[in-house]
PDB file of N, CA and C in Angstrom:
ATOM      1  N   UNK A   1      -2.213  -7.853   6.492  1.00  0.00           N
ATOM      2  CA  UNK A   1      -2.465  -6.648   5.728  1.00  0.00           C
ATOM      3  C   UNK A   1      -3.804  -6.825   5.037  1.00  0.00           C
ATOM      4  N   UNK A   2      -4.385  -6.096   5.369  1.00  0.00           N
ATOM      5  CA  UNK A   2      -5.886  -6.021   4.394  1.00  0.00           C
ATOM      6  C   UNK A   2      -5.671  -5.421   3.052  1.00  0.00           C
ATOM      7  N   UNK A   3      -6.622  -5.525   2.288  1.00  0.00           N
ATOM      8  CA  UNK A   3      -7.156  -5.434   1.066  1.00  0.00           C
ATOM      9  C   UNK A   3      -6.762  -4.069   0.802  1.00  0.00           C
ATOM     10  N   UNK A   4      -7.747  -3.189   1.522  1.00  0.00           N
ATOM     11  CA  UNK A   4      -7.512  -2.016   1.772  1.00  0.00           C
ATOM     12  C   UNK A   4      -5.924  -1.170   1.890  1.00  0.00           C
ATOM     13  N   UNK A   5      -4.782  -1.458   2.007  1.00  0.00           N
ATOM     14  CA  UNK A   5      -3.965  -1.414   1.722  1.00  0.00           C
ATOM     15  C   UNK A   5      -2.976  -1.629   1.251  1.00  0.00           C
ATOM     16  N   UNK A   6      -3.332  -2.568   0.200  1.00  0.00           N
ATOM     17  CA  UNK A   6      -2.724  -3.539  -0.886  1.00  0.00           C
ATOM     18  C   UNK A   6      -3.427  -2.243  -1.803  1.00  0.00           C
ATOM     19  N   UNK A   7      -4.849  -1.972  -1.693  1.00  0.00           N
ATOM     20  CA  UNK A   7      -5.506  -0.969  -2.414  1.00  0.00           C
ATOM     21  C   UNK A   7      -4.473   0.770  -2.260  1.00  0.00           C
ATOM     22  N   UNK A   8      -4.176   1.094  -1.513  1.00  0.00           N
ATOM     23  CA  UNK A   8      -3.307   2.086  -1.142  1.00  0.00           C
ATOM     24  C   UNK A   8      -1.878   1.984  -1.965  1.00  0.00           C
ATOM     25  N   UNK A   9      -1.322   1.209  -1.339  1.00  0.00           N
ATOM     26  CA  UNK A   9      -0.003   0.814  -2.304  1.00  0.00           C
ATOM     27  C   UNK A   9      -0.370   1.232  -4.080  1.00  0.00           C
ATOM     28  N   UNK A  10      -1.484  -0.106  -4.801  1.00  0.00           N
ATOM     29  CA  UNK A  10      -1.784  -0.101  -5.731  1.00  0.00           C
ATOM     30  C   UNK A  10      -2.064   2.245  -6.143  1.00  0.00           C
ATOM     31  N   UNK A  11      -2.775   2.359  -5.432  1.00  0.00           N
ATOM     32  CA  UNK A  11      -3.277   3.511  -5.417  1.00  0.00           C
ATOM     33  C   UNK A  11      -2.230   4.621  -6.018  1.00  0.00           C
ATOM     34  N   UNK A  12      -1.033   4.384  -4.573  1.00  0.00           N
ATOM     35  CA  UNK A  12       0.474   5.414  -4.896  1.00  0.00           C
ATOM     36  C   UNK A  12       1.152   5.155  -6.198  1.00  0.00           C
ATOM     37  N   UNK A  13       1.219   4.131  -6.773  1.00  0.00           N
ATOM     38  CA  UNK A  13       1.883   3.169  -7.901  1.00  0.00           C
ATOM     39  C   UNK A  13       1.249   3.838  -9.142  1.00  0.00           C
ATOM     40  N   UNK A  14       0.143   3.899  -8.929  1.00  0.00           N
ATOM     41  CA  UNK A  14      -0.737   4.772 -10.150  1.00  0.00           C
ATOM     42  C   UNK A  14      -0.700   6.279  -9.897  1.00  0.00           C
ATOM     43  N   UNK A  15      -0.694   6.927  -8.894  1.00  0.00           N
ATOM     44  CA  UNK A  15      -0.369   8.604  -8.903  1.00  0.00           C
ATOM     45  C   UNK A  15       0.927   9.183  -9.245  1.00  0.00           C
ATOM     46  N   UNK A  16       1.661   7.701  -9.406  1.00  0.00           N
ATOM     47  CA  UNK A  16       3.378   8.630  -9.393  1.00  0.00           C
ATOM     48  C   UNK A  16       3.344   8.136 -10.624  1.00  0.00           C
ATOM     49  N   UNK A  17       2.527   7.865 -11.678  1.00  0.00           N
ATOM     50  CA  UNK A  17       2.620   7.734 -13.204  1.00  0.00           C
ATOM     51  C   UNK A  17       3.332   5.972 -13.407  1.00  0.00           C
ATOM     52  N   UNK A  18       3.327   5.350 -12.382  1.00  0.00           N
ATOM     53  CA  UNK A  18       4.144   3.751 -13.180  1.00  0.00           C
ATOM     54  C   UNK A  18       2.736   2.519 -13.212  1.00  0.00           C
ATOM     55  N   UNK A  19       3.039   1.693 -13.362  1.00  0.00           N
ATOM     56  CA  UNK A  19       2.417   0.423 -13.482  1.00  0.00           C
ATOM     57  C   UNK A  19       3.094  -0.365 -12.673  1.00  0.00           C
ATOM     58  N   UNK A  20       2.307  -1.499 -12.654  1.00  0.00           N
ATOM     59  CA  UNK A  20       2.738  -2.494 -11.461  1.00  0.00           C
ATOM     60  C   UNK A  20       4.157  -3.507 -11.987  1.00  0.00           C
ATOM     61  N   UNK A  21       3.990  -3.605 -13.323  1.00  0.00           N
ATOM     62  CA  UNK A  21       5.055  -4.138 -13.987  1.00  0.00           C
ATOM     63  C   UNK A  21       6.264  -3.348 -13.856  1.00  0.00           C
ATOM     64  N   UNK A  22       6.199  -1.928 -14.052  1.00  0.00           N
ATOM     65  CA  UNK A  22       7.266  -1.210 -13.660  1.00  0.00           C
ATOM     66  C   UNK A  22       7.886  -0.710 -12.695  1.00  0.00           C
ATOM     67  N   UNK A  23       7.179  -0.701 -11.268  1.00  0.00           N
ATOM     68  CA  UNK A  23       7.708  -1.046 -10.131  1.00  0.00           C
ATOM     69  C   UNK A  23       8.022  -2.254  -9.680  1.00  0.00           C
ATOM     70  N   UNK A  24       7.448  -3.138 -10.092  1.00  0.00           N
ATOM     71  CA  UNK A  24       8.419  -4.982 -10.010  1.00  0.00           C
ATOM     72  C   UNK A  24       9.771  -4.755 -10.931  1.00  0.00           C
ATOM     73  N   UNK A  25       9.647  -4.118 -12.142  1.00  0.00           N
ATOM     74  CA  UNK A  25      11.404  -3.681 -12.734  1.00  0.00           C
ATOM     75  C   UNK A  25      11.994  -3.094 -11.536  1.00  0.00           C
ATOM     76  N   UNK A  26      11.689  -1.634 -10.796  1.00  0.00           N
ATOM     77  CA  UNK A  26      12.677  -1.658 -10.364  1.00  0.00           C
ATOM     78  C   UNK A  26      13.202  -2.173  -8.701  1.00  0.00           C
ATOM     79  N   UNK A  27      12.190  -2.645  -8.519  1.00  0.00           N
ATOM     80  CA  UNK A  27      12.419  -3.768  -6.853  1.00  0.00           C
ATOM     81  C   UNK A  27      13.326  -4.610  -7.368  1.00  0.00           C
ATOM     82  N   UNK A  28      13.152  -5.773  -8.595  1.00  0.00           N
ATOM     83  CA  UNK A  28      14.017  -6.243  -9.262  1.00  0.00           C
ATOM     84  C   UNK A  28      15.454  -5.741  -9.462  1.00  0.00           C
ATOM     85  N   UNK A  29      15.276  -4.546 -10.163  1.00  0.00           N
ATOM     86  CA  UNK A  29      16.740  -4.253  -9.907  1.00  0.00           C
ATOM     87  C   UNK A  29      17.254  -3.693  -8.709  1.00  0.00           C
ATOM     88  N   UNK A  30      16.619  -2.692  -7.803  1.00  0.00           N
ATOM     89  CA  UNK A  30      17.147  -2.158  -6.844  1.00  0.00           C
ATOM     90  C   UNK A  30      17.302  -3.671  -5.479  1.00  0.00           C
ATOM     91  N   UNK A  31      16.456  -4.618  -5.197  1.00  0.00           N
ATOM     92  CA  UNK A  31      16.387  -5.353  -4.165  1.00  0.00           C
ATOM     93  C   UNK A  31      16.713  -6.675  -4.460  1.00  0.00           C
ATOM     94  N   UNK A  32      16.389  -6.939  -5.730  1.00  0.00           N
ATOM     95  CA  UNK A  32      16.746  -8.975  -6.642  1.00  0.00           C
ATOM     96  C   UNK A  32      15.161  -9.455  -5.759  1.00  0.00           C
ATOM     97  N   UNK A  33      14.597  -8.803  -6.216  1.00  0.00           N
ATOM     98  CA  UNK A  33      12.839  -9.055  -5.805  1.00  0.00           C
ATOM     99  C   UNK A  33      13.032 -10.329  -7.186  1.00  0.00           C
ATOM    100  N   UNK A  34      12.019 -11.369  -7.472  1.00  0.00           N
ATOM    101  CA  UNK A  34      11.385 -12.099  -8.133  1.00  0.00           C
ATOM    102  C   UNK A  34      10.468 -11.594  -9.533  1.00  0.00           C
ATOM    103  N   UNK A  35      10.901 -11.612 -10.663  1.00  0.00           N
ATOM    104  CA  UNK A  35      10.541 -10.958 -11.212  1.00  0.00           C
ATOM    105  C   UNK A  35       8.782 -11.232 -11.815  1.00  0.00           C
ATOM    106  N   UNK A  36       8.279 -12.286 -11.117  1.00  0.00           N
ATOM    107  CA  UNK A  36       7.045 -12.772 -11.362  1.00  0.00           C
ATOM    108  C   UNK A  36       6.042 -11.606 -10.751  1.00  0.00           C
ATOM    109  N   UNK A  37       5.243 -11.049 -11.963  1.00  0.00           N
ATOM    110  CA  UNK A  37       4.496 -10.164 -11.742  1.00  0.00           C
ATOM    111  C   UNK A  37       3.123 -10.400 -11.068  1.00  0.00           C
ATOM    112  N   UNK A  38       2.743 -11.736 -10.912  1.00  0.00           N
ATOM    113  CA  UNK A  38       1.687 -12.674 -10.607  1.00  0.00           C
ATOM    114  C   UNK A  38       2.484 -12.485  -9.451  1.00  0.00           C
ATOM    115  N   UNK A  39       3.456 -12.986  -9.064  1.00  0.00           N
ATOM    116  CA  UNK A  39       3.742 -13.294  -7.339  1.00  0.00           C
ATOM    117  C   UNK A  39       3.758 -11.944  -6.537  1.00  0.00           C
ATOM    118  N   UNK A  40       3.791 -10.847  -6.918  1.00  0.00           N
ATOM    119  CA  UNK A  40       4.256  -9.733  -6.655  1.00  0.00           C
ATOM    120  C   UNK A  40       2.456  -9.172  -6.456  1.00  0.00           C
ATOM    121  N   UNK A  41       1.186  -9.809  -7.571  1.00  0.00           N
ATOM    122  CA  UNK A  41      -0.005  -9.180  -7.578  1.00  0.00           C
ATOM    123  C   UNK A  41      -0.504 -10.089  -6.494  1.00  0.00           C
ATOM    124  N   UNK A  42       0.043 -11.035  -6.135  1.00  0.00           N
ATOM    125  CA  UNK A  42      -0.756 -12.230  -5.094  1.00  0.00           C
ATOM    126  C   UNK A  42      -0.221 -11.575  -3.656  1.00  0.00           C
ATOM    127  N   UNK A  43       0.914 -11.178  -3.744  1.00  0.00           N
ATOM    128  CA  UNK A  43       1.277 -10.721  -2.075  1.00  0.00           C
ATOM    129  C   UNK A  43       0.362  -9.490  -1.910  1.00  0.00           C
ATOM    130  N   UNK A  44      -0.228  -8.815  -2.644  1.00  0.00           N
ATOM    131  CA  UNK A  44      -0.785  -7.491  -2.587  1.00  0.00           C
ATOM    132  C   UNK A  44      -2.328  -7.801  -2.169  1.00  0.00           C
ATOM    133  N   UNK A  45      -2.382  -8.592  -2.789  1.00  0.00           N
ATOM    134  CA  UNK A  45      -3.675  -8.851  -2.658  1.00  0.00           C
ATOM    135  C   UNK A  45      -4.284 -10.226  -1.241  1.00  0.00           C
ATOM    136  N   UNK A  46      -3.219 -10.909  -1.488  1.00  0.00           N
ATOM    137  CA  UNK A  46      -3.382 -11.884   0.166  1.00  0.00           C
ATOM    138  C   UNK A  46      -3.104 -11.032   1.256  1.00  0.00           C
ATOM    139  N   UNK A  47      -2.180 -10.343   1.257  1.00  0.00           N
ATOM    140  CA  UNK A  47      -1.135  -9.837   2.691  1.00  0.00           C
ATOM    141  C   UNK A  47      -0.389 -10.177   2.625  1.00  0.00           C
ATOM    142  N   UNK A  48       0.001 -11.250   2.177  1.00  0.00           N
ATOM    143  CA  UNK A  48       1.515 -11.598   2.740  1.00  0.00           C
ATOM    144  C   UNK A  48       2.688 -11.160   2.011  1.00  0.00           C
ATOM    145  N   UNK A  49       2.550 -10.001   2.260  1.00  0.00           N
ATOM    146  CA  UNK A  49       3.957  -9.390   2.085  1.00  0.00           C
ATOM    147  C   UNK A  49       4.133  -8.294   3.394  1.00  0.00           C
ATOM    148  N   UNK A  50       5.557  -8.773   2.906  1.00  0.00           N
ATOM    149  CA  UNK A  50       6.697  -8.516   4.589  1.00  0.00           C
ATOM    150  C   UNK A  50       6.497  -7.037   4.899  1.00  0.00           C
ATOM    151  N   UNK A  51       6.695  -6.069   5.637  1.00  0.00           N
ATOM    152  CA  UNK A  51       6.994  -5.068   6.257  1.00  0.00           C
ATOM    153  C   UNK A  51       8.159  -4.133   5.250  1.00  0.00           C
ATOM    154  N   UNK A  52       9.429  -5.676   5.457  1.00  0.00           N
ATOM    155  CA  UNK A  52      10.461  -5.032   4.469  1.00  0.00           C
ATOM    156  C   UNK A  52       9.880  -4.601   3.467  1.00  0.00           C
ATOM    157  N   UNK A  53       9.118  -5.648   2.247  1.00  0.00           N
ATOM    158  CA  UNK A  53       8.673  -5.329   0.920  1.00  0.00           C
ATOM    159  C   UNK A  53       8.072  -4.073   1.192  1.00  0.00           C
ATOM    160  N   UNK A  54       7.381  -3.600   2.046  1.00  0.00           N
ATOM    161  CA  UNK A  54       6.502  -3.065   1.952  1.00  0.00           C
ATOM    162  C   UNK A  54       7.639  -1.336   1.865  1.00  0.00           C
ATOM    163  N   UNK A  55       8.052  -1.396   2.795  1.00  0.00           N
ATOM    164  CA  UNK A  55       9.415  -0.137   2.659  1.00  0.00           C
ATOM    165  C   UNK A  55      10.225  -0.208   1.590  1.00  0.00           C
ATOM    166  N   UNK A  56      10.202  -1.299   0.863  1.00  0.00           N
ATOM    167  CA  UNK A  56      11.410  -1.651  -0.483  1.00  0.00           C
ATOM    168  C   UNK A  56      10.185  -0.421  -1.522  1.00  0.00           C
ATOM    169  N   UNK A  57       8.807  -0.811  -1.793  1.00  0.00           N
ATOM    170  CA  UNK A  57       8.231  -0.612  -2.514  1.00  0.00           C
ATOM    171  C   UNK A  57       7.953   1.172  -2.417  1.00  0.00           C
ATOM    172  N   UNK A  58       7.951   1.241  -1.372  1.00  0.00           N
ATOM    173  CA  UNK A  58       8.144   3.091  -0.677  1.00  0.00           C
ATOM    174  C   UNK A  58       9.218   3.532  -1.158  1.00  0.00           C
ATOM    175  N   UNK A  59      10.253   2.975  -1.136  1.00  0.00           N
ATOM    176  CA  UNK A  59      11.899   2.962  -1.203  1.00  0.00           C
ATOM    177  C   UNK A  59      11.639   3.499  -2.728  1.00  0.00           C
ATOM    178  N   UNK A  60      11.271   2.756  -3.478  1.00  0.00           N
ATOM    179  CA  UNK A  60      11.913   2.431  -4.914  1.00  0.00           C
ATOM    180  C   UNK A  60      10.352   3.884  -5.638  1.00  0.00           C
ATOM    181  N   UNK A  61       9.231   4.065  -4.879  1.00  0.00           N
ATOM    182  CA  UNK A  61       8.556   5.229  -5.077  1.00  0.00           C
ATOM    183  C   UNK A  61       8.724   6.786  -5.007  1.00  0.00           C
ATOM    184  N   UNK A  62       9.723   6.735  -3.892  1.00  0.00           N
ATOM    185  CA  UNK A  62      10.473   7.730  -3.322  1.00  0.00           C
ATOM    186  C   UNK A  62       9.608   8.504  -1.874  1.00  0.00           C
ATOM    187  N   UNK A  63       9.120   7.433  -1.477  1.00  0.00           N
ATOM    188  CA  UNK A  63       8.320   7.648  -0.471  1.00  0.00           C
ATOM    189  C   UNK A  63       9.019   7.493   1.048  1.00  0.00           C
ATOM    190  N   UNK A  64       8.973   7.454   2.055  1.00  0.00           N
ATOM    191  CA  UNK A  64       8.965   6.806   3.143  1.00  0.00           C
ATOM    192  C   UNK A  64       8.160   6.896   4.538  1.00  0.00           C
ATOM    193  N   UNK A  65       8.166   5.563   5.238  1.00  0.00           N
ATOM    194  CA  UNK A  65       7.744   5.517   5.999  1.00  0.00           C
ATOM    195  C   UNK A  65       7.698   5.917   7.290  1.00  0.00           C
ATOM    196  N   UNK A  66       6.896   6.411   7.959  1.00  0.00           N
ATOM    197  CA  UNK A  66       7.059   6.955   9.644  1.00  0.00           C
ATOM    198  C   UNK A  66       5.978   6.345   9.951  1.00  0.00           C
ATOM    199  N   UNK A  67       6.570   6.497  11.421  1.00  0.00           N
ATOM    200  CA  UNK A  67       5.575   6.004  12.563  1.00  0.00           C
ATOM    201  C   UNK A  67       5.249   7.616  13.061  1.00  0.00           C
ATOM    202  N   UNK A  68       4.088   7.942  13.483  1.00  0.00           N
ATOM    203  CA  UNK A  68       3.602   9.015  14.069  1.00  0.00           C
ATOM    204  C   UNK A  68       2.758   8.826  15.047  1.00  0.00           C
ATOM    205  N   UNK A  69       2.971   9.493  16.555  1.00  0.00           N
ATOM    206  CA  UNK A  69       2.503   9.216  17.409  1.00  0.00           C
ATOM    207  C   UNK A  69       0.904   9.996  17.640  1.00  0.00           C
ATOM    208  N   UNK A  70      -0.344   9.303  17.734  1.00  0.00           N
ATOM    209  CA  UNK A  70      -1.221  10.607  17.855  1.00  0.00           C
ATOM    210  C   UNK A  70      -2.323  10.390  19.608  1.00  0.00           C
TER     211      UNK A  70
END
């Protein structure tokens, strides 16, 4: 995952009015995510976070994901 969409994520997180601390509350509660807000800013920013996380974090935004064929 690039930067660039660690930047996106970050992006949605701030238009739907929360902070990054407050979407780690509720991954935490909705998934038993890790409540380390550092581990949570390091996957965003390395890549390495999973596919799942990545739909947990859609999940808990009220977003979801599609595949669209073009």
């Amino acid at each position: 995952m690039s930067v660039s969409i660690a930047n996106q994520i970050k992006s949605v997180i701030v238009a739907e009015g929360y902070t990054m601390k407050q979407v780690l509350d509720m991954l935490v509660y909705e998934y038993g995510w890790s409540e380390s807000l550092s581990n949570f800013s390091r996957k965003l920013h390395t890549g390495k976070i999973k596919y799942a996380e990545v739909l947990q974090i859609a999940e808990v935004l009220g977003y979801e994901i599609s595949w669209q064929k073009h």
